[in-house]
N, C-alpha and C. Protein backbone atom coordinates (compact mmCIF):
# COMPACT_ATOMS: atom_id res chain seq x y z
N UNK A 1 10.23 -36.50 7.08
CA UNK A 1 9.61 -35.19 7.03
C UNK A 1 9.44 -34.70 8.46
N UNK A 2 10.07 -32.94 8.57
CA UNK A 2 9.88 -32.91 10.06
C UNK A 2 8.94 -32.19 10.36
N UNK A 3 8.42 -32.14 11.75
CA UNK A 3 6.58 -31.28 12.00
C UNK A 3 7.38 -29.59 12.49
N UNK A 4 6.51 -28.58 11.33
CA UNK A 4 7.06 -27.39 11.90
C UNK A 4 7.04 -26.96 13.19
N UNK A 5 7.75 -26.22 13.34
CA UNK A 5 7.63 -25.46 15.18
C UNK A 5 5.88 -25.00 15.40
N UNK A 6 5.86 -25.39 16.92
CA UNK A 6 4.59 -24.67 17.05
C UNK A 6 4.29 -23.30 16.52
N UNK A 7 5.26 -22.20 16.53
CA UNK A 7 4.95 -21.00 16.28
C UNK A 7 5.31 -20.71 15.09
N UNK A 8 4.92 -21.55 14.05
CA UNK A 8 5.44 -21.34 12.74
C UNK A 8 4.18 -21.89 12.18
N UNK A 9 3.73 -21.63 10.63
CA UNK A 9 2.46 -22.14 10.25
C UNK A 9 2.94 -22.98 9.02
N UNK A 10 2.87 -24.26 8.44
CA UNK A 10 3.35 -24.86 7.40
C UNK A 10 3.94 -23.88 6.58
N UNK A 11 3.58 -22.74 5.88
CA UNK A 11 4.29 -22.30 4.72
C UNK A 11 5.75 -21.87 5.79
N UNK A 12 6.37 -21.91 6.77
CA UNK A 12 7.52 -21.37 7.43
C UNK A 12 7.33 -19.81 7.80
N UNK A 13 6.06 -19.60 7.96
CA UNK A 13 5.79 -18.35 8.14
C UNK A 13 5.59 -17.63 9.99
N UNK A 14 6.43 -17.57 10.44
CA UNK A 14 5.91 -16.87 12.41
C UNK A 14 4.15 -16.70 12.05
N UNK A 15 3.84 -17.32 13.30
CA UNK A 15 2.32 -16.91 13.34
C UNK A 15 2.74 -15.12 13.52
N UNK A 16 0.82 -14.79 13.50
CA UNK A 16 0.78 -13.72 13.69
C UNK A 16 0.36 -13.51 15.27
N UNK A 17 0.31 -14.45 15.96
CA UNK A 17 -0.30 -14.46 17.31
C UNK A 17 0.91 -14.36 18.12
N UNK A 18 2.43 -15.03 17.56
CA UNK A 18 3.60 -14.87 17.96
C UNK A 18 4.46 -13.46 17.84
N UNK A 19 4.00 -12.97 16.59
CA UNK A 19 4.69 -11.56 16.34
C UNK A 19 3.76 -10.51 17.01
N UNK A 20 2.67 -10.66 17.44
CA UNK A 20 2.11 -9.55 18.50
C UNK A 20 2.50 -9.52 20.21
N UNK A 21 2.45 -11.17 20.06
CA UNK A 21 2.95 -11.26 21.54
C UNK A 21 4.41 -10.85 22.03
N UNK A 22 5.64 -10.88 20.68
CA UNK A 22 6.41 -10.27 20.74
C UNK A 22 7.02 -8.68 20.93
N UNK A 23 5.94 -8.49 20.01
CA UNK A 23 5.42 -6.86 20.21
C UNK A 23 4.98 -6.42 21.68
N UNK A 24 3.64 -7.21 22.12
CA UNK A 24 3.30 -6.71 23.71
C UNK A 24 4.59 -7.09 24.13
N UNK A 25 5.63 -7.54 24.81
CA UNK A 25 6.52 -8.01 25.47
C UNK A 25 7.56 -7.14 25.12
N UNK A 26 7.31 -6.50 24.05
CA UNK A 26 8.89 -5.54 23.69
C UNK A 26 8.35 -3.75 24.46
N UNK A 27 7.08 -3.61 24.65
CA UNK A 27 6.50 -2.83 24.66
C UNK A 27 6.62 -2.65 26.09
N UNK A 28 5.95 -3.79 26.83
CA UNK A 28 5.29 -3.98 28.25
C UNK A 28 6.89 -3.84 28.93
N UNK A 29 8.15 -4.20 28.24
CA UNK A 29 9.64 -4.01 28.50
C UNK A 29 9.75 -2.88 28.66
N UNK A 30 9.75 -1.68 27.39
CA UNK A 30 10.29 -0.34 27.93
C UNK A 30 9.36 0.31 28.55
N UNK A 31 8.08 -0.78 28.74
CA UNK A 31 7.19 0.71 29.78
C UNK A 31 7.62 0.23 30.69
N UNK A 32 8.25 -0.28 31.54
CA UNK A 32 8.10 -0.70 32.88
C UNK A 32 9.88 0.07 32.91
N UNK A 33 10.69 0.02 31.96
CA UNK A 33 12.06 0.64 32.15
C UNK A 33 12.10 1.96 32.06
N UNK A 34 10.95 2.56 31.52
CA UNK A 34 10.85 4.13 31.65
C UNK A 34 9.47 4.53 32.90
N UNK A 35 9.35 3.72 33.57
CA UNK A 35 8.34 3.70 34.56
C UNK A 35 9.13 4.87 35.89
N UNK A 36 8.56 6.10 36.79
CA UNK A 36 8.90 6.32 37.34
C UNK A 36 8.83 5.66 38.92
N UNK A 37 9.98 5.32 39.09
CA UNK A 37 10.17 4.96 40.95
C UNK A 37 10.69 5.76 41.69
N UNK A 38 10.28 5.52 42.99
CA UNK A 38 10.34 6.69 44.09
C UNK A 38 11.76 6.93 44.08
N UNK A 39 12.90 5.99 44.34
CA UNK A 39 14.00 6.08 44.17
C UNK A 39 14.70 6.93 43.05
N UNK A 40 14.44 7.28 42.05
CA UNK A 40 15.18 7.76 40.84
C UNK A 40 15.00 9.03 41.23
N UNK A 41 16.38 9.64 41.09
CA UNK A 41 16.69 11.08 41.03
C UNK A 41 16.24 12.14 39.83
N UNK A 42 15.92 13.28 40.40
CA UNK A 42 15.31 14.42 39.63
C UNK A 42 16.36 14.22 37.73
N UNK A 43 17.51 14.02 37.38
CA UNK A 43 18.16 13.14 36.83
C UNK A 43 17.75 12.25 36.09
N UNK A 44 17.37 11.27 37.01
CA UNK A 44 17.20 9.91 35.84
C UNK A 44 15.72 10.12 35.66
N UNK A 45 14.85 10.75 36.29
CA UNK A 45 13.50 11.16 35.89
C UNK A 45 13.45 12.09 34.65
N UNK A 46 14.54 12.55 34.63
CA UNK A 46 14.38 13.16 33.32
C UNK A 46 14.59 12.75 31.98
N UNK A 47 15.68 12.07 31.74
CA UNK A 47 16.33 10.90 31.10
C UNK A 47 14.86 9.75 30.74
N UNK A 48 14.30 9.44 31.69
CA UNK A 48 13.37 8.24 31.52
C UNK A 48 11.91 9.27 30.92
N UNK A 49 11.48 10.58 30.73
CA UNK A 49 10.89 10.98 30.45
C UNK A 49 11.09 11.30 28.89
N UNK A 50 12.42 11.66 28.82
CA UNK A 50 13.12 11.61 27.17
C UNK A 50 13.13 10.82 26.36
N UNK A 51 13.50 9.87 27.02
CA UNK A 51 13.39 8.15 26.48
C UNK A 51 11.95 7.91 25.89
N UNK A 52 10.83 8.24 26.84
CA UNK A 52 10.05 8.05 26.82
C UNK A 52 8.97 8.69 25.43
N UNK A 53 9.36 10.25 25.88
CA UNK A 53 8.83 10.59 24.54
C UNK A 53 9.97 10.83 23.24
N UNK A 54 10.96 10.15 23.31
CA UNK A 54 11.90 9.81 22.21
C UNK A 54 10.83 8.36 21.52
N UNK A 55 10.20 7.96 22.44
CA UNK A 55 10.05 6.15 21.98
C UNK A 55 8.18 6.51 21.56
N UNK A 56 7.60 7.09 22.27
CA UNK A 56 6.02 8.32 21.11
C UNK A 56 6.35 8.92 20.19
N UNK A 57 7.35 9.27 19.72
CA UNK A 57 7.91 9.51 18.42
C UNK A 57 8.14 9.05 17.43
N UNK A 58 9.16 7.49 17.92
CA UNK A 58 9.50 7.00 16.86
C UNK A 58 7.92 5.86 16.72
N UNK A 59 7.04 5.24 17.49
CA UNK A 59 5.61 4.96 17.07
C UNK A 59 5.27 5.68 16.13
N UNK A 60 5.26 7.21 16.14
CA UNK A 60 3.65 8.09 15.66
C UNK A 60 4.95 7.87 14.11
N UNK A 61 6.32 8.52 13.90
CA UNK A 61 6.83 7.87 12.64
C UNK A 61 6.91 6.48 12.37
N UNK A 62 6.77 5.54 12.75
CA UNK A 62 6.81 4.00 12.15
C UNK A 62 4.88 3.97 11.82
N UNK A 63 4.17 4.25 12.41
CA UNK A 63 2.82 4.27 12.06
C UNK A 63 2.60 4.29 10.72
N UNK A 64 2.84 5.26 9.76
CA UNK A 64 2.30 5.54 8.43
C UNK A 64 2.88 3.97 7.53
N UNK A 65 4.00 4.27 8.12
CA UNK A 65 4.64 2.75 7.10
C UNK A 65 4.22 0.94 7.47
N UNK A 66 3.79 1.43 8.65
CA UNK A 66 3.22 -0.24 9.35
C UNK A 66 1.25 -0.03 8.45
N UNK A 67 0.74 1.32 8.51
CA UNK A 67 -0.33 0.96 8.20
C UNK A 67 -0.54 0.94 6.45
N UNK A 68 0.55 1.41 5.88
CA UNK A 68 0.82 1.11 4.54
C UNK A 68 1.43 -0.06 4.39
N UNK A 69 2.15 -0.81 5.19
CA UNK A 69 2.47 -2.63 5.07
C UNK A 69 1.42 -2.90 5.44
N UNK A 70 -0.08 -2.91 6.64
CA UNK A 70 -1.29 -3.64 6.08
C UNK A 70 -1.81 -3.52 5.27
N UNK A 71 -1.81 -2.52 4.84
CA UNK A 71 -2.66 -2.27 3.41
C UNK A 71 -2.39 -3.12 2.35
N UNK A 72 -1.08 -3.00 2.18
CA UNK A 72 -0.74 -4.02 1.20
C UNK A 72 -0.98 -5.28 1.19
N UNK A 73 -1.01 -5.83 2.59
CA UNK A 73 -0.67 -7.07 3.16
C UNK A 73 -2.36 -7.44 2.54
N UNK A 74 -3.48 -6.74 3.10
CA UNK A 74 -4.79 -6.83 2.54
C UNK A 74 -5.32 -6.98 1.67
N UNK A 75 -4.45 -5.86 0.81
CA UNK A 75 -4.55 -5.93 -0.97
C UNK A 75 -4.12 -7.68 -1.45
N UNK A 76 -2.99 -7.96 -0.98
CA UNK A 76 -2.24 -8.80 -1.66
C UNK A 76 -2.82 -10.21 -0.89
N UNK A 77 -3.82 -10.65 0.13
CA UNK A 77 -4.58 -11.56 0.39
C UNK A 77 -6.01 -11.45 -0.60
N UNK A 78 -6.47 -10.31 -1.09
CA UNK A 78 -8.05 -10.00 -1.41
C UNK A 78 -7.18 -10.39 -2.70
C-alpha cells in the first residue's frame, strides 16, 4: 500500500491549500507580466494595459460560476 502525495488528501483529492496556492502563483504571474516598467514603450504599455483589463473581465465573468460551484460545493457537504 502506497502513502498518498503530500498534496493530496487520502480520498485522491488536491488539497485545497494547494489549489489556492496555485491560484496566488498564477495570479502573482500575470501581475508582475502586465506590471508597468520604465523601459516599455508607449506600445507595449498599451498592450499590457489591454491584457490587463482583458484579464478584470474574464474574473468579474468566471465569478458568478465559481460562486455558484461553492454553493454547491456547501450544499453538497451540509
Amino acid at each position: 500500500m502506497s502513502n498518498p502525495a503530500p498534496d493530496q488528501q487520502p480520498g485522491g483529492e488536491p488539497s485545497k491549500v494547494s489549489a489556492l496556492e496555485e491560484a496566488s502563483q498564477a495570479y502573482n504571474a500575470f501581475n508582475r507580466f502586465v506590471a508597468f516598467r520604465d523601459e516599455d514603450s508607449t506600445l507595449v504599455m498599451a498592450g499590457k494595459l489591454l491584457l490587463r483589463f482583458l484579464g478584470i473581465f474574464i474574473m468579474i465573468l468566471l465569478s458568478p460560476f465559481l460562486l455558484i460551484g461553492l454553493a454547491i460545493a456547501f450544499a453538497a457537504v451540509l
